[in-house]
Protein backbone atom coordinates (compact mmCIF):
# COMPACT_ATOMS: atom_id res chain seq x y z
CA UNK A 1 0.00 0.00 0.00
CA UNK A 2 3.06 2.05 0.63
CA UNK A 3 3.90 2.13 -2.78
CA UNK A 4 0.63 3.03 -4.14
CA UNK A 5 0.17 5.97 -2.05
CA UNK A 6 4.04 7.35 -3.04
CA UNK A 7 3.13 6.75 -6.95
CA UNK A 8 -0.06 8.60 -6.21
CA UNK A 9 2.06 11.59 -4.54
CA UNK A 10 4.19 11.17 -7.13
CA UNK A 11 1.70 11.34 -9.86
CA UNK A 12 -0.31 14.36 -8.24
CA UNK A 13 2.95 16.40 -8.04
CA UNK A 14 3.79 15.63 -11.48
CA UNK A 15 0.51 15.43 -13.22
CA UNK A 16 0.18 18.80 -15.32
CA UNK A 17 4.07 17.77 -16.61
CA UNK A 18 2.75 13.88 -17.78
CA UNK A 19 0.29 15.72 -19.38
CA UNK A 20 1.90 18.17 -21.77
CA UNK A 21 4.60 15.22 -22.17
CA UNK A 22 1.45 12.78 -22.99
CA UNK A 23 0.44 15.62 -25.41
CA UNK A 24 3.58 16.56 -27.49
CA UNK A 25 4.41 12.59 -27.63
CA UNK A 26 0.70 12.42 -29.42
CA UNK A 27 1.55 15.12 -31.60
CA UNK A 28 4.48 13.90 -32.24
CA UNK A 29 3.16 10.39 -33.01
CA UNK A 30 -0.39 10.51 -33.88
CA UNK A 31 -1.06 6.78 -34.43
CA UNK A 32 -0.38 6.49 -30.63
CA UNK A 33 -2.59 9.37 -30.06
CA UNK A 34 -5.32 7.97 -31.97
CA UNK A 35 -5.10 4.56 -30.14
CA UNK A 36 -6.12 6.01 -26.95
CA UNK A 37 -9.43 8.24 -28.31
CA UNK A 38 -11.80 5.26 -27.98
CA UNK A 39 -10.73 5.15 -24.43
CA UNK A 40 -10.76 9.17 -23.50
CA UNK A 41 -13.83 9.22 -21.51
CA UNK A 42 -12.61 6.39 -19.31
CA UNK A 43 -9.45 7.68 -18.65
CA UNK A 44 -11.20 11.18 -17.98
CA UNK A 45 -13.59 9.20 -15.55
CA UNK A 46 -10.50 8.00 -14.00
CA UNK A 47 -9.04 11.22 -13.72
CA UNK A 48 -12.30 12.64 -12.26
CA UNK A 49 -12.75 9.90 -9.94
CA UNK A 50 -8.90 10.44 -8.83
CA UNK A 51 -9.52 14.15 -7.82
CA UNK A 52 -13.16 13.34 -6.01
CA UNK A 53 -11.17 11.26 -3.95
CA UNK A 54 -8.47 13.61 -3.05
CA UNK A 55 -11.34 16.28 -1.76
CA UNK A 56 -11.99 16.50 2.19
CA UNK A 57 -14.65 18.07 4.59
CA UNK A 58 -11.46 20.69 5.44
CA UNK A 59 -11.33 22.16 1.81
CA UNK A 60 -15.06 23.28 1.22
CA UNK A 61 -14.81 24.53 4.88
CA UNK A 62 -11.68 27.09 3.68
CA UNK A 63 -14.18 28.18 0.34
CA UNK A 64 -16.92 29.14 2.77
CA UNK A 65 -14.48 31.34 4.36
CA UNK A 66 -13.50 32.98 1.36
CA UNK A 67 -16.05 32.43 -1.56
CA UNK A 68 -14.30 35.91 -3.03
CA UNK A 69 -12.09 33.58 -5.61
CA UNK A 70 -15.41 31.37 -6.40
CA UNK A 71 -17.68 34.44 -7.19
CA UNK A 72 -14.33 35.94 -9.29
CA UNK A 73 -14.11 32.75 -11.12
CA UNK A 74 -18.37 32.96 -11.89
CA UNK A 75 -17.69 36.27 -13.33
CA UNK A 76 -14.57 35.12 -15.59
CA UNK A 77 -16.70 32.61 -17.09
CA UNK A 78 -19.75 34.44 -17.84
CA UNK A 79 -17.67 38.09 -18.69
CA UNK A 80 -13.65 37.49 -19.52
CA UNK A 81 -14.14 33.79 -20.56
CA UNK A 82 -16.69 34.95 -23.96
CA UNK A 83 -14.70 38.31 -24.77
CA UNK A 84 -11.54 37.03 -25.06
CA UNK A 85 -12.92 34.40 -27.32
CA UNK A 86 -14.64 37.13 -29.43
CA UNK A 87 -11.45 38.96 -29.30
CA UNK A 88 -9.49 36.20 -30.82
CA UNK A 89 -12.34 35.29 -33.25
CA UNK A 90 -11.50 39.17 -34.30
CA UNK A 91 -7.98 39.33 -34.30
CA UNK A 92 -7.80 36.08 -35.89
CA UNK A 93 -10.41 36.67 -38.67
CA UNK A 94 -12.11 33.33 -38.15
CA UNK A 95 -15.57 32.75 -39.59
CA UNK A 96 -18.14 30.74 -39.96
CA UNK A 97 -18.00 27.26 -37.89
CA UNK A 98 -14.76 27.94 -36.63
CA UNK A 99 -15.88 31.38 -35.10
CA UNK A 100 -18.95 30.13 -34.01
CA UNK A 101 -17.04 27.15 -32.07
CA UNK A 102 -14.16 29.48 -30.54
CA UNK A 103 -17.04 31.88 -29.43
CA UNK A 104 -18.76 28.69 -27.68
CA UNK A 105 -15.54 27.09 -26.34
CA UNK A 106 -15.31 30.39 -24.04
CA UNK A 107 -18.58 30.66 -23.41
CA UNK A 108 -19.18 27.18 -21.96
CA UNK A 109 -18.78 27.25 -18.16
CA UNK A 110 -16.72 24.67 -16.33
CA UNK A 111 -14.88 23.09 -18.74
CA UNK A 112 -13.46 19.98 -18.02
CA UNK A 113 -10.41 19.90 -19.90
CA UNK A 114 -8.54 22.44 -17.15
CA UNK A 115 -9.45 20.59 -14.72
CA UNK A 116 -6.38 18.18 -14.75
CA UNK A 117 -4.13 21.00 -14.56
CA UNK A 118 -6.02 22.40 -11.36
CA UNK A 119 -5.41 19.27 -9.52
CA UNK A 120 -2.21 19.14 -8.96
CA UNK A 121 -2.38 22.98 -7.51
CA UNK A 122 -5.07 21.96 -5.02
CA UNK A 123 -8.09 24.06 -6.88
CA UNK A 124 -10.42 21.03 -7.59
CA UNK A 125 -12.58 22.25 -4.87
CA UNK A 126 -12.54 25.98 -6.14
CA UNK A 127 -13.42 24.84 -9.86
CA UNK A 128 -15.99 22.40 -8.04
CA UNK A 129 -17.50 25.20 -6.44
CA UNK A 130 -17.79 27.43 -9.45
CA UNK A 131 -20.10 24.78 -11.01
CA UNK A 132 -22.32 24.78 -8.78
CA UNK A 133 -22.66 28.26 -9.05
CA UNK A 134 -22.89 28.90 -12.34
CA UNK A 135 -25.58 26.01 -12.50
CA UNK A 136 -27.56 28.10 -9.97
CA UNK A 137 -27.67 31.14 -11.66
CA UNK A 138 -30.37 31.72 -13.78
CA UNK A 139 -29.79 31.80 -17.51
């Protein structure tokens, strides 16, 4: 057990690295990209059910305490999030599709694909938090 939980320390200090590793090695060689897409939403699920575990009673306690970064990170979603994606839709001179999929990209809330870089900097519980807010607010 011993050496599961120092790969897992391991692996949570070091995660955001495999991952841009992970990433340039699939550029690099797509056909071992590829190979893994049928299995992307199970590793994701992995991933996800990784960083649920990793949560504690403690952490939502210190977000109550300060909700300041939660109610900041609403506002990026719903305000900086969509402008800078219209920005770069501008300065970029994308249309059609492609603008209309950059434009939506930064106006989704929550995205999921951050999340594995938050994890490692102990912000799961922030992002978590956002969520639920944004899926409280009215539309």
């Amino acid at each position: 057990m011993k050496q599961v939980t120092a790969a897992s320390k391991w692996v949570s200090k070091y995660f955001t690295l495999l991952v841009v590793v992970a990433a340039v090695f699939a550029f690099m060689v797509p056909a071992v990209g590829l190979a893994i897409v049928p299995y992307a939403s199970y590793l994701l699920m992995v991933v996800l059910f990784g960083m649920g575990l990793s949560l504690n009673v403690a952490d939502f306690k210190r977000i109550a305490k300060n909700p300041l970064p939660v109610i900041l990170g609403t506002v990026a979603h719903y305000v900086i999030m969509p402008s800078l994606a219209f920005l770069l839709v501008k300065l970029f001179h994308l249309e059609g599709a492609l603008a209309v999929g950059v434009i939506l990209v930064g106006s989704a809330p929550s995205h999921l694909e951050h999340l594995p870089m938050l994890w490692p900097l102990s912000q799961v519980v922030m992002w978590h938090s956002m969520c639920r807010l944004v899926c409280y607010l009215p539309c």
